[in-house]
Protein backbone atom coordinates (compact mmCIF):
# COMPACT_ATOMS: atom_id res chain seq x y z
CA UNK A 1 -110.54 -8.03 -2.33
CA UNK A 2 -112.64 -4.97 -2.83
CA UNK A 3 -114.16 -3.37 0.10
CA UNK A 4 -112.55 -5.73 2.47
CA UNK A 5 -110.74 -3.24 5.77
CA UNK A 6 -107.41 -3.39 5.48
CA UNK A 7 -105.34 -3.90 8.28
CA UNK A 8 -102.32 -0.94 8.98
CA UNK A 9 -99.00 -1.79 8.92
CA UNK A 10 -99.01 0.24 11.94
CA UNK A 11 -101.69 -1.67 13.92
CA UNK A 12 -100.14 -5.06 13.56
CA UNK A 13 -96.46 -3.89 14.28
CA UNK A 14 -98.28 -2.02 17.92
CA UNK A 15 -100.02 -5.76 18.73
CA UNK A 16 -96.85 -7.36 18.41
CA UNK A 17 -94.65 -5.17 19.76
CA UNK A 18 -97.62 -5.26 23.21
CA UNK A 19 -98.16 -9.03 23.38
CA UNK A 20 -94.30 -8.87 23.41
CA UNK A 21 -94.17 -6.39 26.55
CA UNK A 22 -96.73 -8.67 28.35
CA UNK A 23 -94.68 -11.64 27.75
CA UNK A 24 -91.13 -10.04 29.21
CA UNK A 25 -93.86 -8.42 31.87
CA UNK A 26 -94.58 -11.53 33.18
CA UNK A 27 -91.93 -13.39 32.99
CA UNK A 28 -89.72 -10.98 35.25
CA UNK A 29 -92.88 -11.48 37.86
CA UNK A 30 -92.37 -15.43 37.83
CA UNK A 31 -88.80 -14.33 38.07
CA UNK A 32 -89.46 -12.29 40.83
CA UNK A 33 -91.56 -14.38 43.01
CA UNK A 34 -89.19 -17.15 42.53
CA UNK A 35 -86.04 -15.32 43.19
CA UNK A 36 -83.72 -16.38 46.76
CA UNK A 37 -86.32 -18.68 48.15
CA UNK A 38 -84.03 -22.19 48.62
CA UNK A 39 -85.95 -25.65 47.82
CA UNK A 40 -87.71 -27.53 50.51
CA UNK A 41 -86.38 -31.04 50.91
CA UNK A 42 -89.71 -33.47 50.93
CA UNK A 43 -87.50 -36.27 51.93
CA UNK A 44 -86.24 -34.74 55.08
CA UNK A 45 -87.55 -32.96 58.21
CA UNK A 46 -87.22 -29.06 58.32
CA UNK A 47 -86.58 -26.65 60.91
CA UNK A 48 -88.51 -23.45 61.43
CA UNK A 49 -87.23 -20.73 64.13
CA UNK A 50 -89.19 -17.55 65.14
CA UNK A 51 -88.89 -14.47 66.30
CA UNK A 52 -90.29 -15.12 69.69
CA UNK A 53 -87.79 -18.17 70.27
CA UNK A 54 -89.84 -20.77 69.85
CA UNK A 55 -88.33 -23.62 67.11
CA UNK A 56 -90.71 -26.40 65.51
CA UNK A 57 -89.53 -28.98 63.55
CA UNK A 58 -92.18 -31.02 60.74
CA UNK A 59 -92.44 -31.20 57.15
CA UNK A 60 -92.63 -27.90 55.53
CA UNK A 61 -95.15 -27.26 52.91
CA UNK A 62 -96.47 -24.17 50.71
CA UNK A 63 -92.94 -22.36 50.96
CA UNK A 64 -94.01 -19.53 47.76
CA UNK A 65 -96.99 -18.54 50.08
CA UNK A 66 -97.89 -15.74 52.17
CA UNK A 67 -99.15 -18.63 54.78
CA UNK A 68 -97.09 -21.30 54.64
CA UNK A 69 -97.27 -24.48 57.04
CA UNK A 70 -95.76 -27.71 58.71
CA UNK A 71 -96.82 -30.54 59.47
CA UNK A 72 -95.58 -33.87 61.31
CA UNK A 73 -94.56 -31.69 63.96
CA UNK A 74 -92.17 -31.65 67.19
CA UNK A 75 -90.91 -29.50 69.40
CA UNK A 76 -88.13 -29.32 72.08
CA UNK A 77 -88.60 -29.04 75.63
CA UNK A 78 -86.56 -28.87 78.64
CA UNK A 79 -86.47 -30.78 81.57
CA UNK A 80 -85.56 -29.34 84.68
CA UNK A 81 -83.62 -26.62 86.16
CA UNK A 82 -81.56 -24.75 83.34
CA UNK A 83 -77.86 -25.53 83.87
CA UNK A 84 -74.75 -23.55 83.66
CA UNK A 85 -73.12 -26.17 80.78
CA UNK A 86 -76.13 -26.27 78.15
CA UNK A 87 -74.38 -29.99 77.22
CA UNK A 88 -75.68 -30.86 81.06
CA UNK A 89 -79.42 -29.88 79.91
CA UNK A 90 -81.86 -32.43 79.43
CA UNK A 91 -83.88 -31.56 76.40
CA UNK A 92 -87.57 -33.98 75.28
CA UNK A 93 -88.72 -34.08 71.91
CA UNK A 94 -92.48 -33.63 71.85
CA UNK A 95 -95.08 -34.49 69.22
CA UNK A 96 -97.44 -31.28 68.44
CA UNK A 97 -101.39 -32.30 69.46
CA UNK A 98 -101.38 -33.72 73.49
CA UNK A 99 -101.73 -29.88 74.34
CA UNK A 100 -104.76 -28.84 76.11
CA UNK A 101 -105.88 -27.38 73.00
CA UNK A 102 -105.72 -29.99 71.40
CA UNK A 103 -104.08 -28.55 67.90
CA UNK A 104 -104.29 -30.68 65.00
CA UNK A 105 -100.80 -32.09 63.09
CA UNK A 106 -101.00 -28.58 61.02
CA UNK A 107 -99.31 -25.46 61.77
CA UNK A 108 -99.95 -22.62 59.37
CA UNK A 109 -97.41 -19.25 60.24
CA UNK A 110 -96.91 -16.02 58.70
CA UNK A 111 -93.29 -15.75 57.21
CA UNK A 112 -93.22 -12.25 59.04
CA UNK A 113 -92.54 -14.19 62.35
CA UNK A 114 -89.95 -16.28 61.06
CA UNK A 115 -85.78 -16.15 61.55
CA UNK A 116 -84.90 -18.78 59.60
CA UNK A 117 -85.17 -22.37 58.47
CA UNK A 118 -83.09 -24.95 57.24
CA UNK A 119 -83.72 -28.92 56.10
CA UNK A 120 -82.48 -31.15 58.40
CA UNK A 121 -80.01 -34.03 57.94
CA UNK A 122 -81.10 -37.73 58.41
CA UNK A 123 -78.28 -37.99 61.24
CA UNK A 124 -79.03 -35.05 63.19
CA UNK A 125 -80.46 -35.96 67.12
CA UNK A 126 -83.53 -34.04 66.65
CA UNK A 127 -84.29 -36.46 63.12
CA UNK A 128 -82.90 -39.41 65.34
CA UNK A 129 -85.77 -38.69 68.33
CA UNK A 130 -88.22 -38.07 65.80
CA UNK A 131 -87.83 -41.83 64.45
CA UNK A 132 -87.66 -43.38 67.97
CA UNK A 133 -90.74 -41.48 68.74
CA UNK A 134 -92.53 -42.47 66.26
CA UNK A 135 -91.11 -46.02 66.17
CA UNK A 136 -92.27 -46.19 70.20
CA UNK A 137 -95.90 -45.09 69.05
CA UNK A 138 -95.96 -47.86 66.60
CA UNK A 139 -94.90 -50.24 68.86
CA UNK A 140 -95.77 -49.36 72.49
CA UNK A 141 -94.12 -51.27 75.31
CA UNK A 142 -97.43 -52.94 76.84
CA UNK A 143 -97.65 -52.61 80.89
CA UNK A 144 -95.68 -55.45 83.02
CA UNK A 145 -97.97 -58.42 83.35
CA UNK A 146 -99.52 -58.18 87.15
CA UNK A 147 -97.79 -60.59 89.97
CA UNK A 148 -99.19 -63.98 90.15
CA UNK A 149 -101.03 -63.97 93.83
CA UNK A 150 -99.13 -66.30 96.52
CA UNK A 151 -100.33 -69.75 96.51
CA UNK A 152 -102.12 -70.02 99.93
CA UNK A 153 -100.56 -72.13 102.67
């Protein structure tokens, strides 16, 4: 074909050889972003401890992002006067939203505040109080009938 550009040698072998360099580019970066972080669990609860003490326990969602967040939420609180033995301390579970601020089921965190976390086990007591928790808001104990009044004399 007369007058028809021709196409270098050159110019195809330098496409190639940069479509190739983008490829192994990005796949390194999925490699990268991908690289350490352990997979979430869906079927089980996970636990999520801070820097400032505090420990929540929910479903953890959106683990590959800056912002990540739980939800189904509890928390442990104690009850009374901290004892010497911490076997003799009396721990509640709590479900996140009763606050005064009324949160909603949703926490989102920034992983800069966070220790660790780890999925839980289906036998562990914190999984156990979640259940009877939840299985005592599904079905809650309704208030002792009143007395019947004396029959009058």
């Amino acid at each position: 074909m007369e007058g028809a550009p021709k196409i270098s040698e050159k110019f195809v072998t330098t496409v190639i050889v940069v479509v190739l360099v983008l490829l192994l580019i990005g796949i390194g970066v999925s490699k990268y972003k991908s690289r350490g972080i352990p997979a979430i669990d869906p079927n089980v609860y996970q636990a999520v401890f801070f820097d400032n003490n505090l420990q929540y326990f929910g479903h953890l969602n959106n683990l590959r992002s800056k912002m990540p967040y739980l939800t189904d939420i509890y928390y442990v609180r104690t009850q009374g006067p901290m004892a010497e033995n911490p076997a003799q301390q009396q721990f509640t579970l709590i479900k996140l939203g009763n606050e005064i601020h009324g949160p909603q089921d949703m926490m989102y965190f920034n992983w800069d505040r966070v220790l660790y976390w780890e999925n839980l086990r289906p036998d562990s007591e914190v999984v156990k109080g979640i259940y009877k928790e939840k299985a005592q808001r599904a079905n809650p104990t309704p208030p002792p009938a009143p007395a019947a009044p004396a029959p009058a004399k």
